[in-house]
C-alpha atoms as a PDB file:
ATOM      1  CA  UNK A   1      12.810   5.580  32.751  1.00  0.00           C
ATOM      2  CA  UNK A   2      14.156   3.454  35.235  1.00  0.00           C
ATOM      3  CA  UNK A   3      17.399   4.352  37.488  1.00  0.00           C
ATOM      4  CA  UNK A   4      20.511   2.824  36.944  1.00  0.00           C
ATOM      5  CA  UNK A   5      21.845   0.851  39.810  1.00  0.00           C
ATOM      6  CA  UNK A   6      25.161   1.767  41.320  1.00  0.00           C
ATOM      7  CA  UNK A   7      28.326  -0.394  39.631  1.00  0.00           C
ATOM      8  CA  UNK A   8      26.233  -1.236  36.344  1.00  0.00           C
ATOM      9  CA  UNK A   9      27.469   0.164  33.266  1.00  0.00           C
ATOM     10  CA  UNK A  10      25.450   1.577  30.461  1.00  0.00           C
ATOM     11  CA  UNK A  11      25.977   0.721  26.996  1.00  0.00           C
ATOM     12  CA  UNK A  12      25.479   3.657  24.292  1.00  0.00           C
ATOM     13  CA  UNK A  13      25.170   4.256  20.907  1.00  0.00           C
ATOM     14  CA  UNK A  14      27.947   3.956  18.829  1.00  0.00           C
ATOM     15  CA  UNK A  15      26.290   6.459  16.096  1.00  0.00           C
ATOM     16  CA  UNK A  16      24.982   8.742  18.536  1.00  0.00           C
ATOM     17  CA  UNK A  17      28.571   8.759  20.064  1.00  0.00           C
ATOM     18  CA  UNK A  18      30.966   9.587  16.549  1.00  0.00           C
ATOM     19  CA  UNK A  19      28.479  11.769  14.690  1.00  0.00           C
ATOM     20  CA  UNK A  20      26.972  14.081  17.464  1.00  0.00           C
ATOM     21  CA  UNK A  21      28.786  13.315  20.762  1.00  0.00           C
ATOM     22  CA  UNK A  22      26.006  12.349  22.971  1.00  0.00           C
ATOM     23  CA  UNK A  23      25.158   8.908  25.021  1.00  0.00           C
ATOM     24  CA  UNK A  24      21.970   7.556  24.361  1.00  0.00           C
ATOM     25  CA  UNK A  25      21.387   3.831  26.212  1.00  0.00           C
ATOM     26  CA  UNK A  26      21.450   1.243  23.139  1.00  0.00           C
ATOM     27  CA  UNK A  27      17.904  -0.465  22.180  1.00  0.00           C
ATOM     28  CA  UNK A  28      19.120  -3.033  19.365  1.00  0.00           C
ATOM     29  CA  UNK A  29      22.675  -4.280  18.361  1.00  0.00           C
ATOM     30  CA  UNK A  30      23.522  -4.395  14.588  1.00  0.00           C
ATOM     31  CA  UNK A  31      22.983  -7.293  13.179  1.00  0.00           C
ATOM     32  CA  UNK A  32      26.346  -7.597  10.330  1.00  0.00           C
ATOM     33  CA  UNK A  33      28.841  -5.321  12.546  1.00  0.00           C
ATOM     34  CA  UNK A  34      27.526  -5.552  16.005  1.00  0.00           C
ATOM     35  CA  UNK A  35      27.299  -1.876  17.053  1.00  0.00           C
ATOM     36  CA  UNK A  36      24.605  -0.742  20.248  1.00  0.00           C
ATOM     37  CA  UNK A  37      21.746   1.637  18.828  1.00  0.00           C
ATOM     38  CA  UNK A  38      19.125   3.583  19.746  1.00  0.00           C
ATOM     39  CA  UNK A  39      15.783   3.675  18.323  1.00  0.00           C
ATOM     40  CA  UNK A  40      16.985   6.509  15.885  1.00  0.00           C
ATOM     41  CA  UNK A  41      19.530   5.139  14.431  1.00  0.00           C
ATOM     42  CA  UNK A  42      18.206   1.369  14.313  1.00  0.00           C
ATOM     43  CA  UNK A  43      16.710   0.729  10.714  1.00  0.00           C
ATOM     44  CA  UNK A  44      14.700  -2.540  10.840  1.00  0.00           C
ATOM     45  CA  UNK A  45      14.247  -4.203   7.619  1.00  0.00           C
ATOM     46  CA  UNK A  46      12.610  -6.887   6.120  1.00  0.00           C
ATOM     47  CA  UNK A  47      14.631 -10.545   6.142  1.00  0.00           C
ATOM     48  CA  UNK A  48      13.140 -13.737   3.878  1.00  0.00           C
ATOM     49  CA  UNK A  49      13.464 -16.664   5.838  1.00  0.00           C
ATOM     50  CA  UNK A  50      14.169 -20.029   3.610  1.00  0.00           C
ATOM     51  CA  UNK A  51      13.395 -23.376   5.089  1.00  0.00           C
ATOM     52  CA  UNK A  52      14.198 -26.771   3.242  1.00  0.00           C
ATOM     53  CA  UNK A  53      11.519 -28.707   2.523  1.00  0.00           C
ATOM     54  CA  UNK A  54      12.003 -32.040   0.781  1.00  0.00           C
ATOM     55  CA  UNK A  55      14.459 -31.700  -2.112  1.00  0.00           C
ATOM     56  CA  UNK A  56      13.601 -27.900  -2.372  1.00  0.00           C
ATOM     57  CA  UNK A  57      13.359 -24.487   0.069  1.00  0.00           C
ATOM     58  CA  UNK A  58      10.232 -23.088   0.512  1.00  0.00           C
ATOM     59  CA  UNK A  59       9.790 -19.262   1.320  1.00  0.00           C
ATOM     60  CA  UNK A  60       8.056 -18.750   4.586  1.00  0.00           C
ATOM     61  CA  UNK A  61       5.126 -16.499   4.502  1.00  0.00           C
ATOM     62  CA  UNK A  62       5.852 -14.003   7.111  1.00  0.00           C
ATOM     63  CA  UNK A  63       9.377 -12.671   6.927  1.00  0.00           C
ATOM     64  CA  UNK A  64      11.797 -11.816   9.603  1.00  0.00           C
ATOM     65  CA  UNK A  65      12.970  -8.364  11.193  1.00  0.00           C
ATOM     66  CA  UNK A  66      17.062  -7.584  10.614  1.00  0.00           C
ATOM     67  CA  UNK A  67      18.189  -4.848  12.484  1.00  0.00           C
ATOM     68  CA  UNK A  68      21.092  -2.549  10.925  1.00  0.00           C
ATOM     69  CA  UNK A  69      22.878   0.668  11.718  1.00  0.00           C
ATOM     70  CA  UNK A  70      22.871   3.042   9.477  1.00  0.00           C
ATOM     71  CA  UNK A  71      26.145   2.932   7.645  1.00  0.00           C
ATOM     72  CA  UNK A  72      25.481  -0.958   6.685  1.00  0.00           C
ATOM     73  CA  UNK A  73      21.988  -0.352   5.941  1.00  0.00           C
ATOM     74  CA  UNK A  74      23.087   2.328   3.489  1.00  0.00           C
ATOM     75  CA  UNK A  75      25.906  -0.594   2.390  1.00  0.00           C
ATOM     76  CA  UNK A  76      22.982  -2.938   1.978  1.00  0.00           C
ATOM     77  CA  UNK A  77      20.870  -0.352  -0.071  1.00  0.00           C
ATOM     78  CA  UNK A  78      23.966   0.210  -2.623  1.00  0.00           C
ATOM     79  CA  UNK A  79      24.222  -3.308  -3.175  1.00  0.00           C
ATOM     80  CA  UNK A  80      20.861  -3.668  -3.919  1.00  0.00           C
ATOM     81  CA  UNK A  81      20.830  -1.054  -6.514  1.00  0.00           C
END
């Protein structure tokens, strides 16, 4: 783990901060509410990317990584449901 240099501030994450009161460094930013993570409490999901392809959209074969945090990944699951 690398120092920090003097002056530079550290960003943390905002679950680690309101549910147990510790600063962890953030990894990944949320991608619907825009809240700093750590690797613990970023959930990475599966995103299907659409391109439009003549008078259609064709789904790509490979999809994309969302990041979320876990109160609107939980959001996302309910809606899904």
């Amino acid at each position: 783990m690398s120092a920090i240099e003097p002056g530079r501030r550290t960003v943390h994450c905002y679950d680690c901060h309101s549910l147990e009161g510790t600063a962890t460094p953030v990894l990944a930013t949320c991608v619907h509410c825009g809240a700093g993570l750590c690797a613990a409490h970023a959930n990475a999901t599966p995103h299907s990317v659409h391109r439009v392809t003549g008078t259609g959209t064709a789904l790509q074969p490979t999809a994309a990584r969302r990041i979320l945090c876990t109160t609107c990944h939980k959001a996302q699951s309910h809606q899904l449901s």
